[in-house]
Every structure is written in C-alpha cells, then in structure tokens.
PDB file of N, CA and C in Angstrom:
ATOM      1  N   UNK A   1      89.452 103.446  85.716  1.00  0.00           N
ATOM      2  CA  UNK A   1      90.253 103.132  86.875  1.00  0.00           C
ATOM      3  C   UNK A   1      91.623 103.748  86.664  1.00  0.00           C
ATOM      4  N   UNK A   2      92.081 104.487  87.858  1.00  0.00           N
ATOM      5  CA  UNK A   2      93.587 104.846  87.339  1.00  0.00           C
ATOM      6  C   UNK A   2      94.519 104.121  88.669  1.00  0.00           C
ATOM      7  N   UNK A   3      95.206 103.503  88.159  1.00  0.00           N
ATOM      8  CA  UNK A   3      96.166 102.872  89.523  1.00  0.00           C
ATOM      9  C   UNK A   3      97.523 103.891  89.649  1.00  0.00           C
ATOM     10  N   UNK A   4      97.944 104.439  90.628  1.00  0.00           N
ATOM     11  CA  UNK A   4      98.893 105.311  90.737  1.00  0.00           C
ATOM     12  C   UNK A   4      99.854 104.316  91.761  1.00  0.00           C
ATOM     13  N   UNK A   5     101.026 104.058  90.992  1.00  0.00           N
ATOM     14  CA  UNK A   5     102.413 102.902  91.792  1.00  0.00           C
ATOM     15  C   UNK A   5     102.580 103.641  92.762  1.00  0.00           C
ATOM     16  N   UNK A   6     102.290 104.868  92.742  1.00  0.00           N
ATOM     17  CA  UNK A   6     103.254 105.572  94.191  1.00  0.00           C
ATOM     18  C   UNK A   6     102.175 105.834  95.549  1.00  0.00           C
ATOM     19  N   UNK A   7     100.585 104.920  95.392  1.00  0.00           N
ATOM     20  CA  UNK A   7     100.206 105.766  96.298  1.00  0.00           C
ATOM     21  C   UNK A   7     100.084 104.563  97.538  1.00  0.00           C
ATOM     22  N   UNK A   8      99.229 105.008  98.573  1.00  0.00           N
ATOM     23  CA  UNK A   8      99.883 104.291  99.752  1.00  0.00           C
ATOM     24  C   UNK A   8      98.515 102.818  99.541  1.00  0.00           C
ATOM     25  N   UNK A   9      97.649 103.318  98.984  1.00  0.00           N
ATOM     26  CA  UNK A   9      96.271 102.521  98.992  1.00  0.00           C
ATOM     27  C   UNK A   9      95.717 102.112  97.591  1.00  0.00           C
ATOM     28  N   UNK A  10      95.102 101.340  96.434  1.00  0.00           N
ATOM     29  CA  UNK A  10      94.379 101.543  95.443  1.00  0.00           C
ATOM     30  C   UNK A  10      93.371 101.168  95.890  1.00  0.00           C
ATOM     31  N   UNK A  11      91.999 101.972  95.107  1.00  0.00           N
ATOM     32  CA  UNK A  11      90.972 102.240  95.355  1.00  0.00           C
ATOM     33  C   UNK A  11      90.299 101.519  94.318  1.00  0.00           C
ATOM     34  N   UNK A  12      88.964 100.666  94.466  1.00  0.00           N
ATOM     35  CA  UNK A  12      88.164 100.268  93.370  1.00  0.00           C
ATOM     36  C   UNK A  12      86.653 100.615  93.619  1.00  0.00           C
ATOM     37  N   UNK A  13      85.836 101.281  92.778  1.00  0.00           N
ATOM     38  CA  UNK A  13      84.176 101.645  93.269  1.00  0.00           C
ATOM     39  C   UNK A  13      83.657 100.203  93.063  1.00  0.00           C
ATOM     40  N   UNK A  14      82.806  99.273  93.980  1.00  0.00           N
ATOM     41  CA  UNK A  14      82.258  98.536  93.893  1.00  0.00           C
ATOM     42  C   UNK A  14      81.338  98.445  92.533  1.00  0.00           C
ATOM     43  N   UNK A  15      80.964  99.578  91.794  1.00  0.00           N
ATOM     44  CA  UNK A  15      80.618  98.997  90.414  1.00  0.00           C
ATOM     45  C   UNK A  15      81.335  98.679  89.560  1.00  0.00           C
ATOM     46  N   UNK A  16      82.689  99.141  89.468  1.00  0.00           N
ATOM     47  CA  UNK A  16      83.416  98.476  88.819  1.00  0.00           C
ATOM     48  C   UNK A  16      83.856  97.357  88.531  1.00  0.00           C
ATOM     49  N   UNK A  17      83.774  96.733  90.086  1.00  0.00           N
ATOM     50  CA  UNK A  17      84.180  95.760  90.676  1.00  0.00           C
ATOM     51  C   UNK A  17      82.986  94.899  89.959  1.00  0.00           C
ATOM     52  N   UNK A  18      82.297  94.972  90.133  1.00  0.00           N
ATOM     53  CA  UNK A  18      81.147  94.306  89.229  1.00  0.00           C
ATOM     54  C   UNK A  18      80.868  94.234  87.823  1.00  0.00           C
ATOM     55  N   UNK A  19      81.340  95.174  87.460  1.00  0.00           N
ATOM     56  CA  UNK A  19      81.576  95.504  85.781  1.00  0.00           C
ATOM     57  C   UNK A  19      82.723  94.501  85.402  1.00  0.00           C
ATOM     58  N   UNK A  20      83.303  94.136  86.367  1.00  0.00           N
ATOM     59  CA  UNK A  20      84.524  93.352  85.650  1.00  0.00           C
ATOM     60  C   UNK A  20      84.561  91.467  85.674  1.00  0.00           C
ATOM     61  N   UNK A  21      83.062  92.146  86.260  1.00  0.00           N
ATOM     62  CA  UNK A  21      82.501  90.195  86.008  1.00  0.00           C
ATOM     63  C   UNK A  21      83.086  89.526  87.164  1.00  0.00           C
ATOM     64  N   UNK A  22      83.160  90.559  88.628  1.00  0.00           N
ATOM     65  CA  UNK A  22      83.799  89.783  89.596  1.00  0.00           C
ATOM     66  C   UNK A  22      82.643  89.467  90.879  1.00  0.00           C
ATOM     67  N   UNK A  23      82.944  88.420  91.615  1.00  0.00           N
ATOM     68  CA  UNK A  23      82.126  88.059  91.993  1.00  0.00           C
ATOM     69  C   UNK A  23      81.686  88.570  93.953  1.00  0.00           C
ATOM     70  N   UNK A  24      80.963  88.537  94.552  1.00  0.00           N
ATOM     71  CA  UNK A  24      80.933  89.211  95.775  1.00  0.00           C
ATOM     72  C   UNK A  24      82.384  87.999  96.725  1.00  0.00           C
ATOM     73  N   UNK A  25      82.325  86.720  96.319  1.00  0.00           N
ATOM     74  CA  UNK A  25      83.059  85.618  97.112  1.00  0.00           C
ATOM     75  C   UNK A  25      84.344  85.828  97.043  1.00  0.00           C
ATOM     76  N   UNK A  26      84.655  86.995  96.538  1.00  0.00           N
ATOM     77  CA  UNK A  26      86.149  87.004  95.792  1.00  0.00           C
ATOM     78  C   UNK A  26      86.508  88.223  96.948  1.00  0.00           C
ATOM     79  N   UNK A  27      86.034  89.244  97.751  1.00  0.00           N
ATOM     80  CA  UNK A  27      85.857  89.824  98.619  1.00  0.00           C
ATOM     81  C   UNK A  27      86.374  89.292  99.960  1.00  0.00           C
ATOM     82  N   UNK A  28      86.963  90.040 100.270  1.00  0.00           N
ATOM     83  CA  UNK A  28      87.033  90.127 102.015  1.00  0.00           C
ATOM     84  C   UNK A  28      86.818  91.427 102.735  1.00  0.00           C
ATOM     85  N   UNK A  29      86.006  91.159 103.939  1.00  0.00           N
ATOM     86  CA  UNK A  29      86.231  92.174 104.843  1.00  0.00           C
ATOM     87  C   UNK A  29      86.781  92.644 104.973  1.00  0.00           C
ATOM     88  N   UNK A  30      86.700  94.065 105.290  1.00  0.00           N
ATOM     89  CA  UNK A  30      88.141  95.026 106.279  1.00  0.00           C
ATOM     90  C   UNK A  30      87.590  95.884 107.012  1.00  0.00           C
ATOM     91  N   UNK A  31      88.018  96.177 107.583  1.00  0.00           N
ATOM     92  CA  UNK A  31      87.015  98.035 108.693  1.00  0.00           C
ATOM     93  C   UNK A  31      87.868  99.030 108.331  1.00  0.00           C
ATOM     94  N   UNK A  32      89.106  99.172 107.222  1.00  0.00           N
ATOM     95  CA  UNK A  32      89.419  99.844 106.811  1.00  0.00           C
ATOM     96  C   UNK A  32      88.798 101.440 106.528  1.00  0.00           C
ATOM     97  N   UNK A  33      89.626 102.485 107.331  1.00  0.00           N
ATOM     98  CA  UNK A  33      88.738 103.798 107.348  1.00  0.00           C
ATOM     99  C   UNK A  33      89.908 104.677 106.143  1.00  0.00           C
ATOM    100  N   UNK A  34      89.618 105.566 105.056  1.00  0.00           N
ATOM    101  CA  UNK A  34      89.644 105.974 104.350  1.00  0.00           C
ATOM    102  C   UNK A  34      89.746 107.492 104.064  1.00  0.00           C
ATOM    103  N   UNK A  35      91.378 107.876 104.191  1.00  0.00           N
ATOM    104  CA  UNK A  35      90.903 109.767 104.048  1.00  0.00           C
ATOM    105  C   UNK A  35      91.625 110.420 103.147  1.00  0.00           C
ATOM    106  N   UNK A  36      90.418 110.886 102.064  1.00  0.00           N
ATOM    107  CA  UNK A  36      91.044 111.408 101.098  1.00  0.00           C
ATOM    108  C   UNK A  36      91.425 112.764 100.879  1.00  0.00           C
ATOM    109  N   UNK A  37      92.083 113.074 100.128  1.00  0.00           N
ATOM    110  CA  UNK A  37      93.058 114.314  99.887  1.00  0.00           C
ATOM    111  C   UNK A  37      91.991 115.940 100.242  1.00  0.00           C
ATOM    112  N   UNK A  38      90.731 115.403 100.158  1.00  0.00           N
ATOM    113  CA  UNK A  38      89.872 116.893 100.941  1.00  0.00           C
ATOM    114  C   UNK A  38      89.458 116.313 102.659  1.00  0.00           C
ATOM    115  N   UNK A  39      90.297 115.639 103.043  1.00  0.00           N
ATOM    116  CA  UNK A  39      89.766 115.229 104.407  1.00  0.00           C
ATOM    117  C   UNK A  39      88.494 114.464 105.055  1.00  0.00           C
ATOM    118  N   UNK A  40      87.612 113.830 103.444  1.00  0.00           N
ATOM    119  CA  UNK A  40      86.492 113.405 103.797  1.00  0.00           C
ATOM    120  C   UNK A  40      87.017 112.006 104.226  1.00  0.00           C
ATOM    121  N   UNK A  41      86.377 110.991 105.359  1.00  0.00           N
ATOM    122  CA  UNK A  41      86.718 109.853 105.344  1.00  0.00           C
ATOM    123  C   UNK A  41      85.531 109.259 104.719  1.00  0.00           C
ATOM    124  N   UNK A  42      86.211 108.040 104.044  1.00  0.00           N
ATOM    125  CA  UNK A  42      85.387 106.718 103.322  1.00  0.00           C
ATOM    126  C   UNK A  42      85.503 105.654 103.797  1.00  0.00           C
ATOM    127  N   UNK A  43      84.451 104.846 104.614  1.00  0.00           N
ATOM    128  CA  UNK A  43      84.571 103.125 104.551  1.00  0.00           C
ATOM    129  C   UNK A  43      85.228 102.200 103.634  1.00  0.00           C
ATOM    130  N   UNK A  44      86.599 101.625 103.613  1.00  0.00           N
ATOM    131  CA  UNK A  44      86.528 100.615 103.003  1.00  0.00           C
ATOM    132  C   UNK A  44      85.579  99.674 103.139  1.00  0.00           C
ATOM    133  N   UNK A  45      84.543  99.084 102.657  1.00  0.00           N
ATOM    134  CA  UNK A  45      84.259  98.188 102.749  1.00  0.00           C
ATOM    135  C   UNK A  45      84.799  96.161 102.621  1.00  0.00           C
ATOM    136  N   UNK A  46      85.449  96.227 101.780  1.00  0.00           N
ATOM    137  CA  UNK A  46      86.077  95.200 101.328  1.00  0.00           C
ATOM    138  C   UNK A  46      87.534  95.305 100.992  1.00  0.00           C
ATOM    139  N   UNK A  47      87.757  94.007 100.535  1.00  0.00           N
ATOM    140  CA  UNK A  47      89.456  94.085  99.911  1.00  0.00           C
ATOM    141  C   UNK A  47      89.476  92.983  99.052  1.00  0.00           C
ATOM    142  N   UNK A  48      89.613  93.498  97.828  1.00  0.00           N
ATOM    143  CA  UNK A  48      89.897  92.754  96.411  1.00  0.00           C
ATOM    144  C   UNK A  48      91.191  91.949  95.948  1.00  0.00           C
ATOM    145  N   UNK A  49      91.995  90.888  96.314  1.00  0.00           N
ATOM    146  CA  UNK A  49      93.343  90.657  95.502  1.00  0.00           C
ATOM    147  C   UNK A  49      93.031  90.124  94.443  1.00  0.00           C
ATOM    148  N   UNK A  50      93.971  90.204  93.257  1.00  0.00           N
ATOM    149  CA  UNK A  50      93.723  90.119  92.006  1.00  0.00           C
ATOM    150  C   UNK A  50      95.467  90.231  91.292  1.00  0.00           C
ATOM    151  N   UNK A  51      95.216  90.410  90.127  1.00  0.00           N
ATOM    152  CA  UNK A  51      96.372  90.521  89.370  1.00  0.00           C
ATOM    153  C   UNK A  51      96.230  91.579  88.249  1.00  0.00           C
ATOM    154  N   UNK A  52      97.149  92.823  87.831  1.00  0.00           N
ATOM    155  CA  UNK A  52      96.500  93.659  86.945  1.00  0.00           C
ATOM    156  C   UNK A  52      97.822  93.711  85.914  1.00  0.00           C
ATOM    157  N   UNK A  53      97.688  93.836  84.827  1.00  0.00           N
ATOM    158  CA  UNK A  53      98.107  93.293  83.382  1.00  0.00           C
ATOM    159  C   UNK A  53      98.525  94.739  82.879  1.00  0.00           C
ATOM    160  N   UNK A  54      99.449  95.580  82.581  1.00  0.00           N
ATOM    161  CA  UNK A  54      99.922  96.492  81.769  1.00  0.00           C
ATOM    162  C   UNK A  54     101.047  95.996  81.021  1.00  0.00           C
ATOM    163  N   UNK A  55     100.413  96.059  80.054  1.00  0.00           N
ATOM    164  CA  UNK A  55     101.592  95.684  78.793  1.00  0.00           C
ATOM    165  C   UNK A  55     101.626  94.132  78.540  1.00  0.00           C
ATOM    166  N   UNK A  56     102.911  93.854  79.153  1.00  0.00           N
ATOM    167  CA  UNK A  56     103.355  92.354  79.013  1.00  0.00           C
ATOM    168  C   UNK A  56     103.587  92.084  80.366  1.00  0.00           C
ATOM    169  N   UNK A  57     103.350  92.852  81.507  1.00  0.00           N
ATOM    170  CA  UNK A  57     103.305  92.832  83.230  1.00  0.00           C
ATOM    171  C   UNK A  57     102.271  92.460  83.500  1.00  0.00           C
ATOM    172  N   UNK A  58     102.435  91.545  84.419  1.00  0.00           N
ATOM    173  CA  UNK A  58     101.151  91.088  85.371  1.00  0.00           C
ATOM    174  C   UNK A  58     101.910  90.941  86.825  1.00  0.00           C
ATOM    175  N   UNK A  59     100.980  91.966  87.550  1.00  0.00           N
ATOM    176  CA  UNK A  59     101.689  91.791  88.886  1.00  0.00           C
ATOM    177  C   UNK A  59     100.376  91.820  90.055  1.00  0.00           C
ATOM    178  N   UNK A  60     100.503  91.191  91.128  1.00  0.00           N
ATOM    179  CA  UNK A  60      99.541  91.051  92.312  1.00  0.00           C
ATOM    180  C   UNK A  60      99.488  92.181  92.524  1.00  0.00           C
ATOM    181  N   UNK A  61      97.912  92.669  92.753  1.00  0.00           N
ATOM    182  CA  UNK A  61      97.839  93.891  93.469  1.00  0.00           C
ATOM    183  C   UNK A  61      96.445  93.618  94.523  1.00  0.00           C
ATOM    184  N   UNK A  62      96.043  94.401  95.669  1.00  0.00           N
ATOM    185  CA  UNK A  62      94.936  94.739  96.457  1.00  0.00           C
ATOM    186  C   UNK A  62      94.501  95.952  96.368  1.00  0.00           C
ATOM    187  N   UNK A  63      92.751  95.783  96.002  1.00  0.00           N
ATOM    188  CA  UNK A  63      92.277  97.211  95.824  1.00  0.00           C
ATOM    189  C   UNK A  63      91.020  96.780  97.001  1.00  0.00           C
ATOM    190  N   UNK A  64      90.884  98.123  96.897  1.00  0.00           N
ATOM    191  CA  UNK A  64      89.765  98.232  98.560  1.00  0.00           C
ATOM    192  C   UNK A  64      88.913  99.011  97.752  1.00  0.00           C
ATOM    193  N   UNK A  65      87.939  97.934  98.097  1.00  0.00           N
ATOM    194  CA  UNK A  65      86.757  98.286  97.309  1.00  0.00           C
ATOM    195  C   UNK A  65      85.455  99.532  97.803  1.00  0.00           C
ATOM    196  N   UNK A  66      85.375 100.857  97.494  1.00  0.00           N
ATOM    197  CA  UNK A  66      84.404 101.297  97.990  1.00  0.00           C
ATOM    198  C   UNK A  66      83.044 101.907  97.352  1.00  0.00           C
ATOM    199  N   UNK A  67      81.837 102.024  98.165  1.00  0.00           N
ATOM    200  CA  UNK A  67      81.212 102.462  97.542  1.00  0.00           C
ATOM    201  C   UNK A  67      81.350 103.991  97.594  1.00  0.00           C
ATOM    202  N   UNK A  68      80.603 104.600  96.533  1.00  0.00           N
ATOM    203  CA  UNK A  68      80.944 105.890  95.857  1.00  0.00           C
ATOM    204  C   UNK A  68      79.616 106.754  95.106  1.00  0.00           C
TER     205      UNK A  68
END
C-alpha cells in the first residue's frame, strides 16, 4: 500500500482490505467514479474509515476501496 499525503483520494484493493483482517460491515457504500492518471475510470465501490499509524502518528484516514 503506498498512501501519498498530497493526493486528492487514497485508494485500497479490496484484497487488501481483507488481508488486513477487516471485515465487509466496516464498509460503506459510495457510487464514487474513479479516474486515473491514464484516463481509465474505476468504480469505487466502497469507503473504508480507519486510522493509519506511521511512526508514533496515528491519524484518521478514508480509503475507497476498489476492486483491481
């Protein structure tokens, strides 16, 4: 996973999302539409809040979960 502070969206592949022992209930909807830097669009499917830990930081973040 790479989280970039400066970008407008973070992105999570739904296996990850699963790899991290998280659960489908933890999910919300979105119809979120998705266009990445070659112009393809992607479904968000979902939206993840959570908290992500670098260092001795823990700060709220939302990742939109897609498949991939």
């Amino acid at each position: 996973m790479f989280v970039d502070g400066g970008a407008a969206v973070n992105l999570m592949s739904y296996s990850l999302f699963k790899k991290l022992g998280q659960e489908d209930d933890e999910l919300k909807k979105t119809n979120m539409t998705l266009n990445g830097f070659n112009g393809e669009a992607t479904e968000a499917k979902e939206l993840f809040s959570g908290e992500l830990t670098v260092g001795n930081k823990t700060l709220p973040i939302a990742f939109f979960v897609v498949n991939v």
